[in-house]
PDB file of N, CA and C in Angstrom:
ATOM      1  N   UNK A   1       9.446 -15.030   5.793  1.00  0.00           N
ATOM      2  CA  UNK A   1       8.789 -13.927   6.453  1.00  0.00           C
ATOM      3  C   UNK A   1       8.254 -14.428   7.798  1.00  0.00           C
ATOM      4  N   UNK A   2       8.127 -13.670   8.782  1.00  0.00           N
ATOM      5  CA  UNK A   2       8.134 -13.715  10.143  1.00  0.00           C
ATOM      6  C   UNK A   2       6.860 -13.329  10.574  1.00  0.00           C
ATOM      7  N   UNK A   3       5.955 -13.973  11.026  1.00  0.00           N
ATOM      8  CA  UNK A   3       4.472 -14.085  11.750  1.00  0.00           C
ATOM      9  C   UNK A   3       4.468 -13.732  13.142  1.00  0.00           C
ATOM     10  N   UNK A   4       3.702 -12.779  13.644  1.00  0.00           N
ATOM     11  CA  UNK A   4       3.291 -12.854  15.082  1.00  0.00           C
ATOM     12  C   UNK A   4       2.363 -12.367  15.358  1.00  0.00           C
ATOM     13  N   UNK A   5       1.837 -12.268  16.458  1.00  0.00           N
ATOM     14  CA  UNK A   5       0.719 -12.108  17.264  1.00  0.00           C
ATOM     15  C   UNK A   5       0.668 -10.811  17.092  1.00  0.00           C
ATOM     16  N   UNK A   6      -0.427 -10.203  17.565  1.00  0.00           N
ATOM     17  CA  UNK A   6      -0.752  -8.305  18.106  1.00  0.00           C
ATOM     18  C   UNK A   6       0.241  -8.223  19.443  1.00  0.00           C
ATOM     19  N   UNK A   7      -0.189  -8.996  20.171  1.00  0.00           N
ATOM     20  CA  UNK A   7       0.418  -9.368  21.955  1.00  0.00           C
ATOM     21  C   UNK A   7       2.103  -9.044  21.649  1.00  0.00           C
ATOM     22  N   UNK A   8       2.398  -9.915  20.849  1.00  0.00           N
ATOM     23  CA  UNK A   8       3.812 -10.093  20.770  1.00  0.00           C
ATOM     24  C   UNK A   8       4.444  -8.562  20.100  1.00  0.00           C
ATOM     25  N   UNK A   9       3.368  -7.996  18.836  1.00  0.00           N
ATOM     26  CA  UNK A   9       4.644  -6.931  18.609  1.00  0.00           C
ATOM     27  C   UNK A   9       4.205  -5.700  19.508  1.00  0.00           C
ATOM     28  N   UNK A  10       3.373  -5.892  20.293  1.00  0.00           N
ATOM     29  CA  UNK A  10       3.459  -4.478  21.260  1.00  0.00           C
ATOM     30  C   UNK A  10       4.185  -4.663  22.054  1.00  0.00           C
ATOM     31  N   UNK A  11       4.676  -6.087  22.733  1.00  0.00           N
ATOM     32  CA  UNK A  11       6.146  -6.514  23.364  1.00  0.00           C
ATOM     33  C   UNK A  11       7.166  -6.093  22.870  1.00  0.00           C
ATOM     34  N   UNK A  12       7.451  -6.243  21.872  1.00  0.00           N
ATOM     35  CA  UNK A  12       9.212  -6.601  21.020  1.00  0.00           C
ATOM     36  C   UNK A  12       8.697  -5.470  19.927  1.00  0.00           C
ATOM     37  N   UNK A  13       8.144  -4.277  20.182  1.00  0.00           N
ATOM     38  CA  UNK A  13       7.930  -3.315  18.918  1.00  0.00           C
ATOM     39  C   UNK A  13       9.607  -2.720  18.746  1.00  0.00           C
ATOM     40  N   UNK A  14      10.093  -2.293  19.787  1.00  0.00           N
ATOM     41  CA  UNK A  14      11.476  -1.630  19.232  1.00  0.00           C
ATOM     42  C   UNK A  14      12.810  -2.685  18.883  1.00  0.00           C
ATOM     43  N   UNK A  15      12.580  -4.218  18.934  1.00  0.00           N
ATOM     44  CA  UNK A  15      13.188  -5.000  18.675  1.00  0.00           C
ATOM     45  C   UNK A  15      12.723  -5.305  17.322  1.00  0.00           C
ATOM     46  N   UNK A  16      11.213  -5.467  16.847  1.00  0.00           N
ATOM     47  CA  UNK A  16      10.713  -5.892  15.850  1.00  0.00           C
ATOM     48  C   UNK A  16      11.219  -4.480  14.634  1.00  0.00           C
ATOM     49  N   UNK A  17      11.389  -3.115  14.745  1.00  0.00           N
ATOM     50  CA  UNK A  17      11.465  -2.010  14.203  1.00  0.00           C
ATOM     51  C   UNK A  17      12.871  -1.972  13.866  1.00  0.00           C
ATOM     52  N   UNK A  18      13.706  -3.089  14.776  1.00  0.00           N
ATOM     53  CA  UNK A  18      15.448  -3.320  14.501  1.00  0.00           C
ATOM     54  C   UNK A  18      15.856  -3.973  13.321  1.00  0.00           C
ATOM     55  N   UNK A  19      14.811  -5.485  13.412  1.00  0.00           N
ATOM     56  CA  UNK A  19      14.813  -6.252  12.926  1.00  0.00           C
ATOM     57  C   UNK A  19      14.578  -6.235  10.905  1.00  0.00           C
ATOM     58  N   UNK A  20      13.971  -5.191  11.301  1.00  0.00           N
ATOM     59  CA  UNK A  20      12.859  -4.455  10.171  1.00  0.00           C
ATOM     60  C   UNK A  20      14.060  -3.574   9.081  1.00  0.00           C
ATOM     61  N   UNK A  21      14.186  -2.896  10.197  1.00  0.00           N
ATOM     62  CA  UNK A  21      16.022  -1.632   9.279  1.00  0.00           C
ATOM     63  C   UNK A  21      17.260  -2.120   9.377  1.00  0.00           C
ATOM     64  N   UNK A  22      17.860  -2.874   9.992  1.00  0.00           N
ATOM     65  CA  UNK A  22      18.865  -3.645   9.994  1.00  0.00           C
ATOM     66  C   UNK A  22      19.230  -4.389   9.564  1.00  0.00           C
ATOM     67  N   UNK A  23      18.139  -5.883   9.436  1.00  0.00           N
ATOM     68  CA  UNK A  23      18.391  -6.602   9.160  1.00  0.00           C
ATOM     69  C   UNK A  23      17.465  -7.073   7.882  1.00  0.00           C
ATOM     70  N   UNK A  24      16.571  -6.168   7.558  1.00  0.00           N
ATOM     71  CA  UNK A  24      15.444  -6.342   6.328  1.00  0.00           C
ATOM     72  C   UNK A  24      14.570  -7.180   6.127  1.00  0.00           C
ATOM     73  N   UNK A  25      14.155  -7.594   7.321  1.00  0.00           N
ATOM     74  CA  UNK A  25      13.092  -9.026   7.714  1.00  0.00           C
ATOM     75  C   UNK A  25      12.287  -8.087   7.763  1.00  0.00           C
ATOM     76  N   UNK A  26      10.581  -9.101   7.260  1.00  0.00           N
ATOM     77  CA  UNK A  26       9.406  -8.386   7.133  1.00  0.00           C
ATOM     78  C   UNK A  26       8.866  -9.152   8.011  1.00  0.00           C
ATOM     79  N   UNK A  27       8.049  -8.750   8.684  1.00  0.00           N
ATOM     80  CA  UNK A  27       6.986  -9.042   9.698  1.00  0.00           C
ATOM     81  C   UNK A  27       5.706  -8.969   9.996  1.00  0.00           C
ATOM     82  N   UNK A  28       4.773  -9.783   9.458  1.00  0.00           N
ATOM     83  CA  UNK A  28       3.913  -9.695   9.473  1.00  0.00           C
ATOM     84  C   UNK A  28       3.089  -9.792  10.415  1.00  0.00           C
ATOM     85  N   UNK A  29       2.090  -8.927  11.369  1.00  0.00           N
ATOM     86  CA  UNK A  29       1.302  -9.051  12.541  1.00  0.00           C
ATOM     87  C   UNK A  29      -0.497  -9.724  12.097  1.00  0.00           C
ATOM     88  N   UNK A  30      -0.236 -10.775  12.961  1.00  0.00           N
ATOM     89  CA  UNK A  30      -1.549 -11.389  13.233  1.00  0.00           C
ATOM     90  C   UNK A  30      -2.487 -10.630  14.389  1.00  0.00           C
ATOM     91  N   UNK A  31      -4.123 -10.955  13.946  1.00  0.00           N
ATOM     92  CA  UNK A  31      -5.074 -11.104  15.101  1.00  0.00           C
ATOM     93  C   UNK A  31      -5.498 -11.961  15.054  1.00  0.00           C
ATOM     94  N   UNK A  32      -5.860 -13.281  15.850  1.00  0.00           N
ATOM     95  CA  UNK A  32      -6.667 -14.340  15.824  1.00  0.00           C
ATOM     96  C   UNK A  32      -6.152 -15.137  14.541  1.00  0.00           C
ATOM     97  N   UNK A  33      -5.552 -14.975  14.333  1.00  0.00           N
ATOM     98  CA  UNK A  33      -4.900 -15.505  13.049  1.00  0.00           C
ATOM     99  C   UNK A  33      -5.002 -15.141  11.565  1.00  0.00           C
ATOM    100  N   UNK A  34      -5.420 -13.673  11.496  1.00  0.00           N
ATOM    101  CA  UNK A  34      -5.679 -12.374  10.348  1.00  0.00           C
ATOM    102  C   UNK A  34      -4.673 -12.071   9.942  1.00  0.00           C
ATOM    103  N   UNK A  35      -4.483 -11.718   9.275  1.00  0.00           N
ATOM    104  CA  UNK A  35      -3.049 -10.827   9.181  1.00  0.00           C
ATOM    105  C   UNK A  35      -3.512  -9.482   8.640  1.00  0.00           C
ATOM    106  N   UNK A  36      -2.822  -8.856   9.818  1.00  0.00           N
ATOM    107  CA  UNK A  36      -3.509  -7.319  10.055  1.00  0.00           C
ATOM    108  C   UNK A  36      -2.422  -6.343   9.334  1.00  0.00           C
ATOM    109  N   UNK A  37      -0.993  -6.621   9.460  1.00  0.00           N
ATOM    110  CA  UNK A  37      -0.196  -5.415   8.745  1.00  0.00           C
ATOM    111  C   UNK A  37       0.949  -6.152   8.567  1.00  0.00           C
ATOM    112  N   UNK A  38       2.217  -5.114   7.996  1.00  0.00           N
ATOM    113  CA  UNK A  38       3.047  -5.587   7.745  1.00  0.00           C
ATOM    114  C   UNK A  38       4.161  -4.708   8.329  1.00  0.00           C
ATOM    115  N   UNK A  39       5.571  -5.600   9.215  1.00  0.00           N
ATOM    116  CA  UNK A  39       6.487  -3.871   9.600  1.00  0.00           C
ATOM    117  C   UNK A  39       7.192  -4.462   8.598  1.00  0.00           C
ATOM    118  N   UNK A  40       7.706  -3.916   7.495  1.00  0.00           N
ATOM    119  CA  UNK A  40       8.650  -3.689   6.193  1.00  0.00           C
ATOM    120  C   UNK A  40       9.761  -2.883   6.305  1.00  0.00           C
ATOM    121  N   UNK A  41      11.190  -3.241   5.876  1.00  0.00           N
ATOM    122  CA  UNK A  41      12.351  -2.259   5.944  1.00  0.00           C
ATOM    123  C   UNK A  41      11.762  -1.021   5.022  1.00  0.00           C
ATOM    124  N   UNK A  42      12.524   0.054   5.143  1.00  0.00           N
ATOM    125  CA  UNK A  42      11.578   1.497   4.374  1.00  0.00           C
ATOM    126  C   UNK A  42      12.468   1.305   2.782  1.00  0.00           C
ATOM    127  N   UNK A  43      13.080   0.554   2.590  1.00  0.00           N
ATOM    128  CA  UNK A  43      13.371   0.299   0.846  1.00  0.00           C
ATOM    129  C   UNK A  43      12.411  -0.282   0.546  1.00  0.00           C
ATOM    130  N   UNK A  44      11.859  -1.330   1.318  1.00  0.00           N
ATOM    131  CA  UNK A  44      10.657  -2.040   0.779  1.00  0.00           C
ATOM    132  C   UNK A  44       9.717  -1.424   0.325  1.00  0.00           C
ATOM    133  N   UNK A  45       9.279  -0.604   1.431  1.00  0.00           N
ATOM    134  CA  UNK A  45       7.746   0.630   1.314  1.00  0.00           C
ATOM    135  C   UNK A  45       8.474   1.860  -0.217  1.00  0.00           C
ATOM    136  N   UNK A  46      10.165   1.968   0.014  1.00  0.00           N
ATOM    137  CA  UNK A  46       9.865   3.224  -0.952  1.00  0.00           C
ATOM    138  C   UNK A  46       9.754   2.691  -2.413  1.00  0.00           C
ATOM    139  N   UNK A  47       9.858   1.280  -2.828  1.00  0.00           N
ATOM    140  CA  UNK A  47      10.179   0.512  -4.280  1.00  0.00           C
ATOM    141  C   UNK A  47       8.712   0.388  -4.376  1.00  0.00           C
ATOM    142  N   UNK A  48       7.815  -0.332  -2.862  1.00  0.00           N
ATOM    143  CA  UNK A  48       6.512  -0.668  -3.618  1.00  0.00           C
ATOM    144  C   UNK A  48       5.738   1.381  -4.080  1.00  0.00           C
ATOM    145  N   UNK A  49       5.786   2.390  -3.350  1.00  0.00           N
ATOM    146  CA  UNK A  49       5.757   3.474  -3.804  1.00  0.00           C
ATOM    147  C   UNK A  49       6.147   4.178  -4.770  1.00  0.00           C
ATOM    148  N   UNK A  50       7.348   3.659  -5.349  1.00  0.00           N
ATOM    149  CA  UNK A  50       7.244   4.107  -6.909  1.00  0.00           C
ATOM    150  C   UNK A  50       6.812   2.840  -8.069  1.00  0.00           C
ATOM    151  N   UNK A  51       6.524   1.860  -7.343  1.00  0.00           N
ATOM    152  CA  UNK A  51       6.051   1.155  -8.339  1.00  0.00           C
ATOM    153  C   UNK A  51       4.483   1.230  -8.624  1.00  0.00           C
ATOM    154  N   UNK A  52       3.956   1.787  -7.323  1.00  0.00           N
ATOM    155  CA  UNK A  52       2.605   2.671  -7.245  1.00  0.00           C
ATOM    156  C   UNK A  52       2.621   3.951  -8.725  1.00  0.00           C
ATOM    157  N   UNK A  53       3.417   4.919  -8.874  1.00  0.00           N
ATOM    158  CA  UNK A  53       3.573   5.464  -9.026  1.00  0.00           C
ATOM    159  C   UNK A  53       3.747   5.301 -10.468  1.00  0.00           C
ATOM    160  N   UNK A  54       4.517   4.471 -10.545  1.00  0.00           N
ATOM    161  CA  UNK A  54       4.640   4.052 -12.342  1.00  0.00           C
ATOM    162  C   UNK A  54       3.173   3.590 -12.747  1.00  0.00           C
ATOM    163  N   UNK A  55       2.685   2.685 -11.974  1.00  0.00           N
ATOM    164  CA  UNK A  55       0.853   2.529 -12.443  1.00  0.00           C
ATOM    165  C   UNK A  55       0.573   3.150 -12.804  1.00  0.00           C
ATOM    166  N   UNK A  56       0.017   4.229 -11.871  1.00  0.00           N
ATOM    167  CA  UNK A  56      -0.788   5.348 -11.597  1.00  0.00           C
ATOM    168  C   UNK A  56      -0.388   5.986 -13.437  1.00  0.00           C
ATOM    169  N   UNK A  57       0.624   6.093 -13.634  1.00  0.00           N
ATOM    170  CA  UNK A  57       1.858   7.249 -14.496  1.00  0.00           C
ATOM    171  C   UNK A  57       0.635   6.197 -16.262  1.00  0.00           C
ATOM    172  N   UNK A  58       1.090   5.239 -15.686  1.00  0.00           N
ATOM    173  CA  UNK A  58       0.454   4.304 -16.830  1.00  0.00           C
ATOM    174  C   UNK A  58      -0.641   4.090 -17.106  1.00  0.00           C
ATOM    175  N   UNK A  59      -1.820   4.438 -15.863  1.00  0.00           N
ATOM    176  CA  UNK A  59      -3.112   4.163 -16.095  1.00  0.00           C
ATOM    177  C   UNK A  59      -3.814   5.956 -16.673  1.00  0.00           C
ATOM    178  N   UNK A  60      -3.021   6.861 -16.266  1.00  0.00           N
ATOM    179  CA  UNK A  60      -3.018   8.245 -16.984  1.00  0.00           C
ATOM    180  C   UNK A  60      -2.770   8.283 -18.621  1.00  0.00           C
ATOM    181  N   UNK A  61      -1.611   7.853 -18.619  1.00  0.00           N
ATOM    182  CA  UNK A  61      -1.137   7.945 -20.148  1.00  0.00           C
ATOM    183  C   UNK A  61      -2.232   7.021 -20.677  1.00  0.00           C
ATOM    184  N   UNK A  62      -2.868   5.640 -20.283  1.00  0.00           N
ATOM    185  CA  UNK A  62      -3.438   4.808 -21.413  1.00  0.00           C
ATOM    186  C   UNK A  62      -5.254   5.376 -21.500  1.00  0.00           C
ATOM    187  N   UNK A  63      -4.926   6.603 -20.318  1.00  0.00           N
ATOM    188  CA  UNK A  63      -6.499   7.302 -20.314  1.00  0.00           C
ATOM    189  C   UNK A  63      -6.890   8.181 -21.469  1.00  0.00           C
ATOM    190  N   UNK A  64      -5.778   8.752 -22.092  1.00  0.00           N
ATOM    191  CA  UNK A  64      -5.452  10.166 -22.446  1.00  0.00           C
ATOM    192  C   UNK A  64      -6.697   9.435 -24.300  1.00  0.00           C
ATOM    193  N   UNK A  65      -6.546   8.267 -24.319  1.00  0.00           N
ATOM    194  CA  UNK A  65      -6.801   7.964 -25.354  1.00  0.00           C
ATOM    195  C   UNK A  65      -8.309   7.733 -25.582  1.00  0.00           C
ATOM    196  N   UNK A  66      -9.134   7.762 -24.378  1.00  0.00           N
ATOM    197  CA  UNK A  66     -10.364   7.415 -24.098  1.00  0.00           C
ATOM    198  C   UNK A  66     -11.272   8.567 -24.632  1.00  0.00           C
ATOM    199  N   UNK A  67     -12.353   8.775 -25.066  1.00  0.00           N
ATOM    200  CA  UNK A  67     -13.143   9.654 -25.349  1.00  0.00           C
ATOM    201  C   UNK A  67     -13.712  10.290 -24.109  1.00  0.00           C
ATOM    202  N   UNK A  68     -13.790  11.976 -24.526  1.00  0.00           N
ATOM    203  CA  UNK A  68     -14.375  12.805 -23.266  1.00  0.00           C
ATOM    204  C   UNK A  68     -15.835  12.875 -23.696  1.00  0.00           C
ATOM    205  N   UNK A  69     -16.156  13.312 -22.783  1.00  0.00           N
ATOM    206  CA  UNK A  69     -17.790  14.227 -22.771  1.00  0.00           C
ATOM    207  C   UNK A  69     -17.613  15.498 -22.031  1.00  0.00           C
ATOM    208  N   UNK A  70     -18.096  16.680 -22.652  1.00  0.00           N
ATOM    209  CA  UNK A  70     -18.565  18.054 -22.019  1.00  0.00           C
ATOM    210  C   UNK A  70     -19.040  18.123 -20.505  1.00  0.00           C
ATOM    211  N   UNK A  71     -18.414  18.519 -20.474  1.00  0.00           N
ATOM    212  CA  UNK A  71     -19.243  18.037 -18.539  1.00  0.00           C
ATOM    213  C   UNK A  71     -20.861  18.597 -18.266  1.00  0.00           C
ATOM    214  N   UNK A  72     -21.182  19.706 -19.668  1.00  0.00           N
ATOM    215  CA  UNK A  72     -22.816  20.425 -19.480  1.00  0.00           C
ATOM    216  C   UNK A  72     -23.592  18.985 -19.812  1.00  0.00           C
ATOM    217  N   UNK A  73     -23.198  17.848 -20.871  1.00  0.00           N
ATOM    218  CA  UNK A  73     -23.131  16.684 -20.911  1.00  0.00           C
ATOM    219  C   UNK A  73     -23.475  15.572 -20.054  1.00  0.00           C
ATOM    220  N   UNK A  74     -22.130  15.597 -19.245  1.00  0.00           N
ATOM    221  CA  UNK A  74     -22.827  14.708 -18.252  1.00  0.00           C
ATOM    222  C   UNK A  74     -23.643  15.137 -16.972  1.00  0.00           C
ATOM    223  N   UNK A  75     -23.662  16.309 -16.789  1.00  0.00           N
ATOM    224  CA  UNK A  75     -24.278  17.080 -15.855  1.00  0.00           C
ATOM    225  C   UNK A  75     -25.939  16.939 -16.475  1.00  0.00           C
ATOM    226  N   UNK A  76     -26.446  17.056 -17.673  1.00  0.00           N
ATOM    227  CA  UNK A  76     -27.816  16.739 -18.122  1.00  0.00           C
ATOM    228  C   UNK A  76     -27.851  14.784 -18.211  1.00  0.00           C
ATOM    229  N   UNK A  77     -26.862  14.168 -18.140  1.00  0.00           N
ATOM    230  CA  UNK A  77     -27.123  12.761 -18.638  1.00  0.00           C
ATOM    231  C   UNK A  77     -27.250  12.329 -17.213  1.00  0.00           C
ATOM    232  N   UNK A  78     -26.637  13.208 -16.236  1.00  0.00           N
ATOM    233  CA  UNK A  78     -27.128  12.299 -14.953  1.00  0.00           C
ATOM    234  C   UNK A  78     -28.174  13.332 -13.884  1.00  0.00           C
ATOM    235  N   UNK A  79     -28.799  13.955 -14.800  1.00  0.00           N
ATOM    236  CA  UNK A  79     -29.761  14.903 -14.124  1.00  0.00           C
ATOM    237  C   UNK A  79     -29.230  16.014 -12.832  1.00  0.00           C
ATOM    238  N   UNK A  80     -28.363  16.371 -12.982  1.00  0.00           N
ATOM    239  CA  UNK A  80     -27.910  17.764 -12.893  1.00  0.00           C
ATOM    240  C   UNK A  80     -28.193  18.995 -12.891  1.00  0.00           C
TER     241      UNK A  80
END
């Protein structure tokens, strides 16, 4: 994976955006030596988005099993 400056990808942004869909190199942008973002080919972003998605799908289903409360309930338990 490929490191650079802020300086550098506001230089080479439509070279770095080539680099990114073409050729599937990730790029990671520094500040001061932070690492502030990432430019990712868009398979990258759409796999980590459904793998978001399967979580999410999983942290629902393993909710379903949890005990509720009445909401008049918690509306008096947290002074409401």
């Amino acid at each position: 994976m490929t490191s650079i400056t802020i300086g550098e990808a506001r230089e080479h942004l439509a070279d770095l955006g080539n680099r990114a869909s073409l050729r599937g190199e990730r790029v990671v942008v520094t500040r001061r030596g932070k690492r502030l973002f990432a430019l990712v080919p868009v398979e990258d972003m759409d796999l980590l988005e459904r793998l978001e998605d399967k979580m999410d799908l999983e942290a629902i289903e393993a909710s379903r099993n949890e005990p509720t409360k009445p909401w008049a309930q918690v509306k008096k338990e947290l002074g409401l």
